[in-house]
Protein backbone atom coordinates (compact mmCIF):
# COMPACT_ATOMS: atom_id res chain seq x y z
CA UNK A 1 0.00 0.00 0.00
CA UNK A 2 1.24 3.35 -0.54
CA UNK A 3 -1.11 5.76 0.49
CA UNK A 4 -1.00 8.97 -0.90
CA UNK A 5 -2.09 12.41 0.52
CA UNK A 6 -3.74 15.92 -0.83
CA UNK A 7 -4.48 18.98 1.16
CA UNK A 8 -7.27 21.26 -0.12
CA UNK A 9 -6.94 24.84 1.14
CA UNK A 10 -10.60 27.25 1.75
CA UNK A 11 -11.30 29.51 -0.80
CA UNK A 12 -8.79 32.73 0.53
CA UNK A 13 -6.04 29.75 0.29
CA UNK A 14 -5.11 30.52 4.17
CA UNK A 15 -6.35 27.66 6.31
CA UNK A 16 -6.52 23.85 5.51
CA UNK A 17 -9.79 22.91 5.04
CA UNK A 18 -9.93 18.78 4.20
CA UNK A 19 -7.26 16.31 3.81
CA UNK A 20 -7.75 13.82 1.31
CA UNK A 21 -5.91 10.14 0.93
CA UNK A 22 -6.15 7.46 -0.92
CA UNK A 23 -3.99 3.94 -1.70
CA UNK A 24 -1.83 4.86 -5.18
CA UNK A 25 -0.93 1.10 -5.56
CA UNK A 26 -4.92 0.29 -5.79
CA UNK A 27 -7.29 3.85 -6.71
CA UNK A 28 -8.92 2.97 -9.92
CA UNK A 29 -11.35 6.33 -10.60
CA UNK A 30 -14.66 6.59 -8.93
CA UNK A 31 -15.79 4.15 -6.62
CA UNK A 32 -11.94 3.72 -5.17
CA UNK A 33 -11.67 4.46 -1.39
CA UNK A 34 -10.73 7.67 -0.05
CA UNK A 35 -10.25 8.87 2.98
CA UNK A 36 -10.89 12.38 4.37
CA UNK A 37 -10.24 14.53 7.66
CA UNK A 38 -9.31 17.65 9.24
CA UNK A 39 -5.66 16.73 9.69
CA UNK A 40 -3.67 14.00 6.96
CA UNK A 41 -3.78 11.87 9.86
CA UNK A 42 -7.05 11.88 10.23
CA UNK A 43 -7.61 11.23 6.03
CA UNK A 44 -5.26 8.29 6.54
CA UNK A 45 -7.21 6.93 9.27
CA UNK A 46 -10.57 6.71 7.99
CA UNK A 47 -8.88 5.71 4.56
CA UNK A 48 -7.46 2.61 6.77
CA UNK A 49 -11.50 2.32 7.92
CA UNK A 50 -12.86 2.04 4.65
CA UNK A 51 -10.46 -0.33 3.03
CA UNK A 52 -11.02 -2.66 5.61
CA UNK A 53 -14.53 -2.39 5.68
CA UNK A 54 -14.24 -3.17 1.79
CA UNK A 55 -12.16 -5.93 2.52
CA UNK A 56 -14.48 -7.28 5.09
CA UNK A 57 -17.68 -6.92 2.51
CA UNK A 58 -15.47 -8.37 0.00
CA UNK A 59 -14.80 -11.59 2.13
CA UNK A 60 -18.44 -12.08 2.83
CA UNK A 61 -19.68 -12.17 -0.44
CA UNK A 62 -16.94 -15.20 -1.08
CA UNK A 63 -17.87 -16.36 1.86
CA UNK A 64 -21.83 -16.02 0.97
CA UNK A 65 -23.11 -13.83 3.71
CA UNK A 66 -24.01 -11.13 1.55
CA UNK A 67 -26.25 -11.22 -2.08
């Protein structure tokens, strides 16, 4: 994994306003996982969240808990 991070600035360009992250090895357009936060840390975090919650849905429809 080699998760990759983007800052996006308010509109006078002073403050941070959203951090956004995403895995470089695996994004794939639209429907890829991103994460987002107040700090990078936080973007990284909830990118870790998602990926393993796509993982987990992933593993249940092999496993055929899900439709």
């Amino acid at each position: 994994m080699k998760i990759k991070t983007e800052c996006h600035y308010t509109d006078n360009g002073k403050y941070p306003a959203e951090w956004t992250a995403w895995d470089d090895d695996s994004y794939d357009g639209p429907g890829s996982p991103l994460g987002s936060g107040h700090t990078e840390q936080e973007a990284i975090a909830d990118l870790k969240e998602k990926i393993g919650e796509t993982l987990l849905e992933l593993t249940d429809r092999v496993l055929g808990k899900q439709p």
